[in-house]
Protein backbone atom coordinates (compact mmCIF):
# COMPACT_ATOMS: atom_id res chain seq x y z
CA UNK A 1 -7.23 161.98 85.15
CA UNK A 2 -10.59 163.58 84.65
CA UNK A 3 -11.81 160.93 82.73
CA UNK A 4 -10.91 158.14 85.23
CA UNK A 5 -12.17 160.45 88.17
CA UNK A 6 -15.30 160.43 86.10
CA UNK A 7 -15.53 156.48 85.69
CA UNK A 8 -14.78 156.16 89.44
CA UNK A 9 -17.56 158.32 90.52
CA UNK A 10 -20.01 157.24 87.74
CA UNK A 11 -23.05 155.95 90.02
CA UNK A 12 -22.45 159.68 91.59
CA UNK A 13 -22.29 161.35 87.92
CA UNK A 14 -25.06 159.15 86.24
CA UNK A 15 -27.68 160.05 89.01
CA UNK A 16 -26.85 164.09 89.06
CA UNK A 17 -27.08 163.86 84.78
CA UNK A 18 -30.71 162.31 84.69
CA UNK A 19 -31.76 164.56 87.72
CA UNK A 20 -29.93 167.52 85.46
CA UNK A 21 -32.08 166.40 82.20
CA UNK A 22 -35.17 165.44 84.03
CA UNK A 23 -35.38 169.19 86.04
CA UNK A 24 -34.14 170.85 83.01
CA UNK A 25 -36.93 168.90 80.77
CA UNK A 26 -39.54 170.32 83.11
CA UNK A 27 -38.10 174.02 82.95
CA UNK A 28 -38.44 173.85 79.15
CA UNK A 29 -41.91 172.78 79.74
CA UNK A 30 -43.82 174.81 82.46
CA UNK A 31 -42.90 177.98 83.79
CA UNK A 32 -40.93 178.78 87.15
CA UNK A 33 -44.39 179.79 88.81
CA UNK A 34 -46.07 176.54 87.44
CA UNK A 35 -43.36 174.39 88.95
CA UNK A 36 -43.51 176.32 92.37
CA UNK A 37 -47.22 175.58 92.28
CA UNK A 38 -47.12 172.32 91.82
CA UNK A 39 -44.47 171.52 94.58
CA UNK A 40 -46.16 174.02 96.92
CA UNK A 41 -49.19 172.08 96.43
CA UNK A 42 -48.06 168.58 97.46
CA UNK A 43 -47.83 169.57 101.18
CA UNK A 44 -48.35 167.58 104.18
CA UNK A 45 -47.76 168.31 108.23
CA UNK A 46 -44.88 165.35 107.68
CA UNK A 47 -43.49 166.74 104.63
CA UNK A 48 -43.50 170.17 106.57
CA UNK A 49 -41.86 168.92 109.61
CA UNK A 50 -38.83 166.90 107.80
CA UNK A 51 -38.27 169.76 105.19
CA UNK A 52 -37.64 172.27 107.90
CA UNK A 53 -34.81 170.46 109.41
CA UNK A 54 -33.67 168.48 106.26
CA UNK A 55 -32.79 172.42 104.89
CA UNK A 56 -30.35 173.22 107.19
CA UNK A 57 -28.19 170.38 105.51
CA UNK A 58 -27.46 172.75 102.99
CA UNK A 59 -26.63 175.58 105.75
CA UNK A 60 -23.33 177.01 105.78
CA UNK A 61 -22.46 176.07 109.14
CA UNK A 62 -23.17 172.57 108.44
CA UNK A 63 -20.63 172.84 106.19
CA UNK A 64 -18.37 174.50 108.24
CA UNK A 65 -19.06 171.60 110.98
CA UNK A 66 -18.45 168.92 108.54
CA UNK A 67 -14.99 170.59 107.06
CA UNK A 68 -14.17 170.48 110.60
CA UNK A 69 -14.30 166.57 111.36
CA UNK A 70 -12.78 166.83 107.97
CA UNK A 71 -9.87 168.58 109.39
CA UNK A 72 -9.66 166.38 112.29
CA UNK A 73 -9.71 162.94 110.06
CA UNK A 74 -7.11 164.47 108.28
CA UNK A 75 -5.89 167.84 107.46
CA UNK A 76 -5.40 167.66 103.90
CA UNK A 77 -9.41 166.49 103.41
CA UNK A 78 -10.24 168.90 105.53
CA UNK A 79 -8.41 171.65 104.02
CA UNK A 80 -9.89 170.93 100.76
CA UNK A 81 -13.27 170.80 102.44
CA UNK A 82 -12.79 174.73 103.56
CA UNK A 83 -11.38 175.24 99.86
CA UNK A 84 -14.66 173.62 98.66
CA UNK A 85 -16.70 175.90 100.62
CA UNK A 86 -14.96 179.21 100.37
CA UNK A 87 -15.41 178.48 96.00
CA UNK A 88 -18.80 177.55 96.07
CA UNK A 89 -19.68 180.02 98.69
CA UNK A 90 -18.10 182.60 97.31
CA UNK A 91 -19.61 181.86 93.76
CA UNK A 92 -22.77 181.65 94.97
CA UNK A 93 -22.32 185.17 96.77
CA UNK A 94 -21.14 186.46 93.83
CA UNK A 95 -23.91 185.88 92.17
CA UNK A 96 -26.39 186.75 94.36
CA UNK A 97 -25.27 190.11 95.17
CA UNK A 98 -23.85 190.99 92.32
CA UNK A 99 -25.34 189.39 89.04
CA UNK A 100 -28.62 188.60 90.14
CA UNK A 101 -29.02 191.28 93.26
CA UNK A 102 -32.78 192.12 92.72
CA UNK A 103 -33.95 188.41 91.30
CA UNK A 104 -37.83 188.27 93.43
CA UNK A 105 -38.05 185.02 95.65
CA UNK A 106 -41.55 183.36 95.24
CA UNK A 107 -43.06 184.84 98.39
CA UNK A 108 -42.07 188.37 96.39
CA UNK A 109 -43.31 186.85 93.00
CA UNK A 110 -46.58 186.00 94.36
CA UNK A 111 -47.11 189.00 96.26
CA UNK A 112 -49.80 190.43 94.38
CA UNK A 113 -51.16 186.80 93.00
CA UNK A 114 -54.61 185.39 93.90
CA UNK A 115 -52.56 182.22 94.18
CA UNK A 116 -53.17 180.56 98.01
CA UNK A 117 -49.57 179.37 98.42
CA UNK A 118 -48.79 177.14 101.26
CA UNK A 119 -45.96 178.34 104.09
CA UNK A 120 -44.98 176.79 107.20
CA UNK A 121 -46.23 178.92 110.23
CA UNK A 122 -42.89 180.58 111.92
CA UNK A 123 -40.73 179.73 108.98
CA UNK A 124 -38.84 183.14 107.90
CA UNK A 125 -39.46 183.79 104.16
CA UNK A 126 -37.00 186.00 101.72
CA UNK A 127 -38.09 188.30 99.32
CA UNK A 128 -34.71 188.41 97.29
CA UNK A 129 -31.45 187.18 96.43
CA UNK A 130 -33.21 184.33 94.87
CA UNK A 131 -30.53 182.81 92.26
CA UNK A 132 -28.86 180.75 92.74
CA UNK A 133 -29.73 179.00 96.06
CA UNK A 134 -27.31 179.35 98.65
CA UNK A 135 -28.35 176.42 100.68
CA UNK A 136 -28.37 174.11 97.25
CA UNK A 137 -25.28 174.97 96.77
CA UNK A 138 -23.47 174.17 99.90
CA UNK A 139 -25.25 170.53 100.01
CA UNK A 140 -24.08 169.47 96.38
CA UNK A 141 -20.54 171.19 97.17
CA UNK A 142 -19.99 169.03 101.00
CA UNK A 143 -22.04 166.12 99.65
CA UNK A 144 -20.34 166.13 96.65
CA UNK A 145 -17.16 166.20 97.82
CA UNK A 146 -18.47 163.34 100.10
CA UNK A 147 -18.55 161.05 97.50
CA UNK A 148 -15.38 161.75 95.21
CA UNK A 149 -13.57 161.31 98.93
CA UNK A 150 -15.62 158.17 99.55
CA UNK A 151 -13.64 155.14 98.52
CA UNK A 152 -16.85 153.43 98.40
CA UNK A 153 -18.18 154.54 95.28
CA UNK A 154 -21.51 152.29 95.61
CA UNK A 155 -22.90 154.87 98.30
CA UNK A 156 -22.87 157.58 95.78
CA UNK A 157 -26.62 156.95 95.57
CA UNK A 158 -26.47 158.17 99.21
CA UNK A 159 -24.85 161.59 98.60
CA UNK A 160 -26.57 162.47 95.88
CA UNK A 161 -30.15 161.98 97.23
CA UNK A 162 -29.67 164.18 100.63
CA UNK A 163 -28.03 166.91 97.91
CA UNK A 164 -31.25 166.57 96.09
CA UNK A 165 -33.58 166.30 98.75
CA UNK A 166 -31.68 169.76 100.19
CA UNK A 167 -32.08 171.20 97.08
CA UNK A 168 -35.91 169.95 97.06
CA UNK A 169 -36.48 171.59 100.28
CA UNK A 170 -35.72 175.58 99.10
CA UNK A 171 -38.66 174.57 96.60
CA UNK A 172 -40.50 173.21 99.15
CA UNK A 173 -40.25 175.64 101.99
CA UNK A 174 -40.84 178.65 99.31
CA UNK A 175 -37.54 180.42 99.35
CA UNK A 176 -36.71 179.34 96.20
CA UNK A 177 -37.77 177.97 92.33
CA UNK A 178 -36.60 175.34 90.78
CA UNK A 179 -34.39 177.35 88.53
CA UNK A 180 -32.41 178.75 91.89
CA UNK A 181 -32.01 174.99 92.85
CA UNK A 182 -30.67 174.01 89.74
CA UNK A 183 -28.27 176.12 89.09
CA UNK A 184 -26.72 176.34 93.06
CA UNK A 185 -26.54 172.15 92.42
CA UNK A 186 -24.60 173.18 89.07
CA UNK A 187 -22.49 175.83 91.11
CA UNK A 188 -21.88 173.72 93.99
CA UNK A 189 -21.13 170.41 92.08
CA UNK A 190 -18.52 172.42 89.81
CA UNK A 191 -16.86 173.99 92.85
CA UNK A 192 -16.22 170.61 94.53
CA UNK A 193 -15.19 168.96 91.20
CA UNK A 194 -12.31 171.77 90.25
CA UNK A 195 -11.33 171.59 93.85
CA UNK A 196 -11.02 167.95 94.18
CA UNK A 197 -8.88 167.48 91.22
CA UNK A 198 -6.60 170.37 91.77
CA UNK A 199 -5.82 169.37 95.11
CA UNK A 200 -5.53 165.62 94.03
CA UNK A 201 -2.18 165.14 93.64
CA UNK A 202 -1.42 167.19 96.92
CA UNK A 203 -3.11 164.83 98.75
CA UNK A 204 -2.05 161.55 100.00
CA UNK A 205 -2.96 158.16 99.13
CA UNK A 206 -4.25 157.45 102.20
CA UNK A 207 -5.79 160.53 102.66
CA UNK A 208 -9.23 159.16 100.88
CA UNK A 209 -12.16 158.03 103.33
CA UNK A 210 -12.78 154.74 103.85
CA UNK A 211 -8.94 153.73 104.10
């Protein structure tokens, strides 16, 4: 089953594996604050106006919103949705608070650096709780899901670029490094994965989207 859910979602899979060896190339390469430079310094008033808005994709009441019409296209998808949220939420929580509790976000990390970072005036920077990212998580956990759901498989291009872009944006906006987005896409992408296929069978076959 795994292997055939794997084949069926391969345009999904293939994308999130290069982005996963491409990222984690660069991490072996440069450090955290040489990444966050060079993403903080490829800033623009556009860039600054779509990354503020495209972030709240990964929000937790987005997800909430989307399990929702979920629940209302069918209760079984949208039960799995809250399932999918409550593991990768609760995951990333976990971690936060618990394993990580005093990792320093970049605006905390720079602090005392003769760096000039760029932030968005009015945008509300955190100083900890950096890893994983939250807000990566939830968009590769609801997008994710997305696309296993989705019977067509072709738009799996589609899910995976907002996920990434999401993820992009914690960089972007200076909340997080790259290592926080990576590993809340890893966290998120599991959660939805393990939650699909245990729920598979309880599900219909005409509970997929599309159909």
């Amino acid at each position: 089953m795994f292997i055939d859910f794997l084949k069926k979602n391969r345009l999904f899979f293939s994308l999130y594996a290069l982005g996963l060896i491409v990222v984690g190339i660069l991490q072996l390469l440069y450090t955290q604050a040489q990444l966050m430079q060079w993403v903080n310094a490829r800033n623009n008033p556009i860039a600054d106006g779509f990354f503020t808005y495209a972030t709240y994709l990964g929000d937790g009441a987005f997800f909430v919103i989307v399990c929702l019409v979920l629940l209302i296209y069918n209760w079984r998808i949208g039960f799995m949705g809250f399932a999918s949220f409550a593991l990768s939420s609760l995951t990333s929580l976990f971690l936060k608070t618990i394993v990580f509790p005093n990792s320093p976000r970049p605006l905390k990390f720079f602090e005392h650096s003769t760096y000039e970072y760029h932030i968005i005036k009015g945008l509300d920077i955190h100083s900890y709780n950096s890893f994983p990212s939250g807000h990566t998580t939830s968009a590769f956990a609801v997008f994710g899901l997305l696309a296993f759901l989705d019977s067509r498989k072709d738009r799996g291009w589609f899910f995976f670029a907002i996920a990434f872009l999401t993820g992009y944006s914690r960089v972007y906006l200076f909340q997080h490094f790259v290592e926080d987005a990576y590993a809340g896409s890893l966290v998120g992408t599991t959660s939805s994965v393990l939650i699909y296929l245990f729920l598979y069978r309880w599900m219909n076959n005409k509970s997929v989207l599309g159909n």
